[in-house]
C-alpha atoms as a PDB file:
ATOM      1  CA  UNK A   1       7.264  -4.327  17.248  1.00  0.00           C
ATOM      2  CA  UNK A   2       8.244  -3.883  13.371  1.00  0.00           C
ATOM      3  CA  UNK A   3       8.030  -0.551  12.192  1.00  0.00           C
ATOM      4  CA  UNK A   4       6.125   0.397   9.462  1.00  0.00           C
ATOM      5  CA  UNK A   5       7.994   1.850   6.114  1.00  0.00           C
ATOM      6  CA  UNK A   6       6.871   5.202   4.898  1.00  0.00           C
ATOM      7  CA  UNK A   7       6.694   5.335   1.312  1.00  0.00           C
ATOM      8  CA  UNK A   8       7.103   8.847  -0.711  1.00  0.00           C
ATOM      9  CA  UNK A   9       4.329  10.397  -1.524  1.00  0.00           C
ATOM     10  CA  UNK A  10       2.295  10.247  -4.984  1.00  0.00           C
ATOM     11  CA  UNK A  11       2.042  13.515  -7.368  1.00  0.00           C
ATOM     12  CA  UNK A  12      -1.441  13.887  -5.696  1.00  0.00           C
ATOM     13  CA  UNK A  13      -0.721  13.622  -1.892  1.00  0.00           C
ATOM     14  CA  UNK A  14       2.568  16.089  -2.120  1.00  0.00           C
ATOM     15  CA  UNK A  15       0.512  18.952  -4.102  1.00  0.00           C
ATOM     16  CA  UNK A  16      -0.936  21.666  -1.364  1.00  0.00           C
ATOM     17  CA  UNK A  17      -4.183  21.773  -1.759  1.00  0.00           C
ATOM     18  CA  UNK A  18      -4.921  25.877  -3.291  1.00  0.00           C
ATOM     19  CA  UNK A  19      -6.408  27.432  -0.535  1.00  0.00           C
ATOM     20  CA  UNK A  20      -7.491  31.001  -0.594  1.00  0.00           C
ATOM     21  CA  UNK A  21      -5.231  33.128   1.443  1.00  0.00           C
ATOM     22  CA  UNK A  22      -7.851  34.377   4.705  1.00  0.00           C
ATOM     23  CA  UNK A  23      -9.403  38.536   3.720  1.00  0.00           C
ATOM     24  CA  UNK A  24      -7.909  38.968   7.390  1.00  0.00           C
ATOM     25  CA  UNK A  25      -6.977  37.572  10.720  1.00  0.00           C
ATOM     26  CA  UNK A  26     -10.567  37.610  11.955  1.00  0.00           C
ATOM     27  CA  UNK A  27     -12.195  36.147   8.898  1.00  0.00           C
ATOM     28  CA  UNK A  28      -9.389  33.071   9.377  1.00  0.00           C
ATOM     29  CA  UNK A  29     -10.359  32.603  13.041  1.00  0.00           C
ATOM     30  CA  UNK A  30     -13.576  32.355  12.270  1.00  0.00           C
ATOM     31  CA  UNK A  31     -13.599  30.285   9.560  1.00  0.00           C
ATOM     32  CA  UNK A  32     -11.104  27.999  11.644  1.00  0.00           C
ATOM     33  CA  UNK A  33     -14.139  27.944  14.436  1.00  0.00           C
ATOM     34  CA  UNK A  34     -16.478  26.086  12.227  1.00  0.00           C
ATOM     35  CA  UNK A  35     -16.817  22.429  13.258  1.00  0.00           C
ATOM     36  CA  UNK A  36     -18.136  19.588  11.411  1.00  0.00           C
ATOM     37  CA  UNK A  37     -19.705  18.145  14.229  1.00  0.00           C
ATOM     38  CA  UNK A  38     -21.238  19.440  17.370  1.00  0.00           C
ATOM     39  CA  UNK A  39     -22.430  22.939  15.698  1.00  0.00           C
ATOM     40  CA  UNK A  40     -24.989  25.222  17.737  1.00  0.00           C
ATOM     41  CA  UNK A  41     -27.816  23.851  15.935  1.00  0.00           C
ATOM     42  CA  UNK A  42     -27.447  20.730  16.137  1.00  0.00           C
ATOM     43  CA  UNK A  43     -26.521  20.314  19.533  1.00  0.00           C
ATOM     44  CA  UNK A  44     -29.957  22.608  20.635  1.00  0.00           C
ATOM     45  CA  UNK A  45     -32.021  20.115  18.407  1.00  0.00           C
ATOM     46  CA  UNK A  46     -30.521  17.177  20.036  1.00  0.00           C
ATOM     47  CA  UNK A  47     -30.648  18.776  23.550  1.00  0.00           C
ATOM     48  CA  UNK A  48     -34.430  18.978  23.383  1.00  0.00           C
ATOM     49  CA  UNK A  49     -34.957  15.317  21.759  1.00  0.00           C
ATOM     50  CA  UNK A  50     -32.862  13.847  24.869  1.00  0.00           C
ATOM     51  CA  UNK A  51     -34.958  16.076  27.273  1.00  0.00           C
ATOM     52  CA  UNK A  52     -38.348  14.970  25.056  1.00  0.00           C
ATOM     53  CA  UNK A  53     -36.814  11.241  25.802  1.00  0.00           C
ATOM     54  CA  UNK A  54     -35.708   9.964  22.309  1.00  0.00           C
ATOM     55  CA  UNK A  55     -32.556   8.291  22.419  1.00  0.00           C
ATOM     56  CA  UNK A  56     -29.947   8.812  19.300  1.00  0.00           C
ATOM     57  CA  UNK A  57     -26.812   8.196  18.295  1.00  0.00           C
ATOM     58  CA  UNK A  58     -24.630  11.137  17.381  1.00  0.00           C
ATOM     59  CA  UNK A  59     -22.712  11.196  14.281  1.00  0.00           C
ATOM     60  CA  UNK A  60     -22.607   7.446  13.345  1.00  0.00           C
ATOM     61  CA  UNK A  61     -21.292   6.524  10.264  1.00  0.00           C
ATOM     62  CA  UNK A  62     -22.886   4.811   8.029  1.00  0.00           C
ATOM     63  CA  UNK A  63     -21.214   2.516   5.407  1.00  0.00           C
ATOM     64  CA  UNK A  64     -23.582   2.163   1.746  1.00  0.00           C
ATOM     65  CA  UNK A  65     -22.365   0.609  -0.899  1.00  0.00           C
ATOM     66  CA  UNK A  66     -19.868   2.979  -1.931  1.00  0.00           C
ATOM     67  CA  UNK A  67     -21.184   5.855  -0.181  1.00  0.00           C
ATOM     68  CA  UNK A  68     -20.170   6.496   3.609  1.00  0.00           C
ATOM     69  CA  UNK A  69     -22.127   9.026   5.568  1.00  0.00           C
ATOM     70  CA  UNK A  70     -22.181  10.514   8.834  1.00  0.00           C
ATOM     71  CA  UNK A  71     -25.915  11.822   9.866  1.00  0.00           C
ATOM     72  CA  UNK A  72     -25.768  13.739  12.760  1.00  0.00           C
ATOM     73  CA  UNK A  73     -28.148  12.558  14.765  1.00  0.00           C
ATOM     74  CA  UNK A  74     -29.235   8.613  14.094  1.00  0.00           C
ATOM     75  CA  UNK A  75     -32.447   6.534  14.993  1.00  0.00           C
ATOM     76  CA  UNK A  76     -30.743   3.403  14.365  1.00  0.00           C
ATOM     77  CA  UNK A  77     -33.717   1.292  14.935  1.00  0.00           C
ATOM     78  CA  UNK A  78     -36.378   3.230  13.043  1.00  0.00           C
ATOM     79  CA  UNK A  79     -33.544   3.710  10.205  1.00  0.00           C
ATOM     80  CA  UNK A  80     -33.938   7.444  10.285  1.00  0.00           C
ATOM     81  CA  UNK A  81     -30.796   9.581   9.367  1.00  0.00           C
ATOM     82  CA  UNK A  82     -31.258  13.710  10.432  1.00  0.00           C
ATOM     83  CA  UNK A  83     -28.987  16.279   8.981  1.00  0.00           C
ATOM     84  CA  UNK A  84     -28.871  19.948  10.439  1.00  0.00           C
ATOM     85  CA  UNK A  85     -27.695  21.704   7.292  1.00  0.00           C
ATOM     86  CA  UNK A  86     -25.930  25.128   7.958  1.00  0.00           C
ATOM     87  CA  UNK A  87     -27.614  28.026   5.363  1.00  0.00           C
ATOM     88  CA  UNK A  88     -23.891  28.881   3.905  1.00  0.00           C
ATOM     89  CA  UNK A  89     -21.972  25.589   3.688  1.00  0.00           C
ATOM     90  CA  UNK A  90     -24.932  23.516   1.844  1.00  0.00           C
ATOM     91  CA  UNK A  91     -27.030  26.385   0.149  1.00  0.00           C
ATOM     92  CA  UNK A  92     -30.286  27.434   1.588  1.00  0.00           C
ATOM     93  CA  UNK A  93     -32.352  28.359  -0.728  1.00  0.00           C
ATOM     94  CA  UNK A  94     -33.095  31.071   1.851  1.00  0.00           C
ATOM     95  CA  UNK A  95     -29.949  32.536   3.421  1.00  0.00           C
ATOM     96  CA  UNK A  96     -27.591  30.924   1.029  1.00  0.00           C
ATOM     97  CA  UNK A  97     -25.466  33.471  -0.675  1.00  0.00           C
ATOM     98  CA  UNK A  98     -22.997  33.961  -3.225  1.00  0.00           C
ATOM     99  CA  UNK A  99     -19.526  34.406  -1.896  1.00  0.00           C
ATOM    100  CA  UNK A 100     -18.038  37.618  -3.286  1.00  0.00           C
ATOM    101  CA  UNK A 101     -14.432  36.938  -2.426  1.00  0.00           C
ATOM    102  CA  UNK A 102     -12.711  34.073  -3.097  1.00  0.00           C
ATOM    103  CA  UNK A 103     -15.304  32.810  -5.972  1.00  0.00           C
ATOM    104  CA  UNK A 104     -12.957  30.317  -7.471  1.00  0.00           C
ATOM    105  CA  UNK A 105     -12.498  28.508  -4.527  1.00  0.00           C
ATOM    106  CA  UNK A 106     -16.482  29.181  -2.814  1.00  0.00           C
ATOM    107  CA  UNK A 107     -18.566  28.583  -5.986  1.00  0.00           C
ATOM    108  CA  UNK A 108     -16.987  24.708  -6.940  1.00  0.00           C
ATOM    109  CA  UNK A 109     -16.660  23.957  -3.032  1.00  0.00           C
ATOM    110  CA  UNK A 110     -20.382  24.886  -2.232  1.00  0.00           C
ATOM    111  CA  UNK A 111     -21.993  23.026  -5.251  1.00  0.00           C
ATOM    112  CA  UNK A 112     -19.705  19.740  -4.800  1.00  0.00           C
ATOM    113  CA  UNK A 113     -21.589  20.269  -1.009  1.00  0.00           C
ATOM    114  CA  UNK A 114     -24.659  20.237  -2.866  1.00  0.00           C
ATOM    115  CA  UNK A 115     -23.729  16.783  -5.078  1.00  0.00           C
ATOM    116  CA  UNK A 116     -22.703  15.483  -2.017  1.00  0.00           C
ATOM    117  CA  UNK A 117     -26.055  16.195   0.287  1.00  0.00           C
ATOM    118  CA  UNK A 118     -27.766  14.335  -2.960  1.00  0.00           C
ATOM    119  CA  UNK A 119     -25.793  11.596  -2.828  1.00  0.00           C
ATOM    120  CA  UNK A 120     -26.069  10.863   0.150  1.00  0.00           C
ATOM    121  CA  UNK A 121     -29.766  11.505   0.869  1.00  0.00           C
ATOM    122  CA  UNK A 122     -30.921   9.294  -2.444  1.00  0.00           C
ATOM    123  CA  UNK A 123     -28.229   6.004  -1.236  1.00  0.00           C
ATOM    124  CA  UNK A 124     -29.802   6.285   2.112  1.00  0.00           C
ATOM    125  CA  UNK A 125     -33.284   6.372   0.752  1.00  0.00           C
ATOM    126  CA  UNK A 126     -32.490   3.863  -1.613  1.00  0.00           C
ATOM    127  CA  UNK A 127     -30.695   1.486   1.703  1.00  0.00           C
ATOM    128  CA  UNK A 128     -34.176   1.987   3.517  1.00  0.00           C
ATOM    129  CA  UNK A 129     -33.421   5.119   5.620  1.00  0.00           C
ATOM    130  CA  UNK A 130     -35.701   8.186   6.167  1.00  0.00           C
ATOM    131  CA  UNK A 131     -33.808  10.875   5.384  1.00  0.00           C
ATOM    132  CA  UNK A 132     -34.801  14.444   7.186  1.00  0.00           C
ATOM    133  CA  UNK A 133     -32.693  17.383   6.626  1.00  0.00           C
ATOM    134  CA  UNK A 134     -33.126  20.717   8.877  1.00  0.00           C
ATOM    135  CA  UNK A 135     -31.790  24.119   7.938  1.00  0.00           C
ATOM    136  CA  UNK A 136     -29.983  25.798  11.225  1.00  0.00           C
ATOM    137  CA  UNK A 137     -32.417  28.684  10.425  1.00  0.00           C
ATOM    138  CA  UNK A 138     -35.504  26.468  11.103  1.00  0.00           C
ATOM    139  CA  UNK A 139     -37.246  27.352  14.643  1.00  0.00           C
ATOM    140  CA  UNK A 140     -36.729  24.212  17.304  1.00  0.00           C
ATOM    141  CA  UNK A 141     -40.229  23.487  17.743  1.00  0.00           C
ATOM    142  CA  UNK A 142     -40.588  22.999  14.064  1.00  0.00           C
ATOM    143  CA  UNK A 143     -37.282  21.027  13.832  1.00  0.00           C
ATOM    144  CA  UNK A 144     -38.755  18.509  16.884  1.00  0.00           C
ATOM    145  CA  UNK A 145     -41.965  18.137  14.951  1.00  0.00           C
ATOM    146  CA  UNK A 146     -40.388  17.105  11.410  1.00  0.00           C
ATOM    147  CA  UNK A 147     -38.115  14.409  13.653  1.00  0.00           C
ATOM    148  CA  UNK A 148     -41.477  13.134  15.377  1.00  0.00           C
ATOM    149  CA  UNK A 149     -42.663  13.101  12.446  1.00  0.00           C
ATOM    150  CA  UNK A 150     -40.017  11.195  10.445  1.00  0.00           C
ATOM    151  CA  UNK A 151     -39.869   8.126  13.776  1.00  0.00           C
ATOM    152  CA  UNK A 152     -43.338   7.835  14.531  1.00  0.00           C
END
C-alpha cells in the first residue's frame, strides 16, 4: 500500500483559530457538552414521531448546489427537512440573548449562525423541500403538530 505524502500546511490551516479562553472550568465543560447532533430536544421530538409511527432519517446530509446541509430529522420521500434550533446558538427571538463576555468572539459567531440557517432554509425551499424549523423551547405537542403538518 503507497503511503500518502503530507504536504505543509497553508498560512490558513497552520493559524489557531482565536478562541476565547473558557470564564472557568465549569463554563468550558459545559460548553464542551454541547453536541451538534443528538441534543435533548431533538431526540424527545423524534422519540414521539417514531412512537406516533413516522419513519425519518436522522441527520442526512443533503448536497444543493453549493450548499450542503444536515436537517436533523428527514422525510426523504415527502422532501421535508426539520431543524430543532437551540434558543442561544441560532437566536430566538425569545430566549436569545446577548453574550456579555466574550462579545468579539459571540456576536460574529451567532449572526454567521443566523446567515447560515437562511441559507440553508431558502436553497432547500428553492430544491423543493419543506423546510420546518422548531425552537427547543417549543412544547412537544406543538412541535408534533407543525411536523404533521409540514408531511401531510
Amino acid at each position: 500500500m503507497a503511503r500518502r505524502e503530507r504536504h505543509p500546511p497553508t498560512d490558513q490551516e497552520a493559524k489557531p483559530k482565536p478562541y476565547p479562553a473558557a470564564a472557568s472550568e465549569g463554563r468550558s465543560r459545559n460548553m464542551r457538552a454541547n453536541r451538534r447532533t443528538d441534543t435533548k430536544p431533538e431526540v424527545t421530538l423524534r422519540k414521539e414521531l417514531h412512537r406516533l409511527g413516522y419513519r425519518y432519517r436522522k441527520d442526512l446530509p443533503i448536497v444543493l448546489e453549493g450548499v450542503r446541509v444536515r436537517p436533523d430529522i428527514v422525510f426523504t420521500k415527502r422532501k421535508v427537512a426539520i431543524f430543532v434550533d437551540g434558543c442561544f446558538w441560532h437566536v430566538c427571538p425569545e430566549h436569545g440573548r446577548h453574550p456579555t463576555s466574550n462579545e468579539w468572539y459571540w456576536t460574529p459567531k451567532l449572526r454567521r449562525n443566523m446567515s447560515r440557517d437562511q441559507l440553508v432554509t431558502e436553497a432547500l425551499v428553492e430544491a423543493g423541500w419543506r423546510v420546518v424549523r422548531i425552537w427547543e423551547h417549543v412544547p412537544l405537542r406543538d412541535a408534533v403538530s407543525a411536523v404533521e403538518a409540514a408531511i401531510s
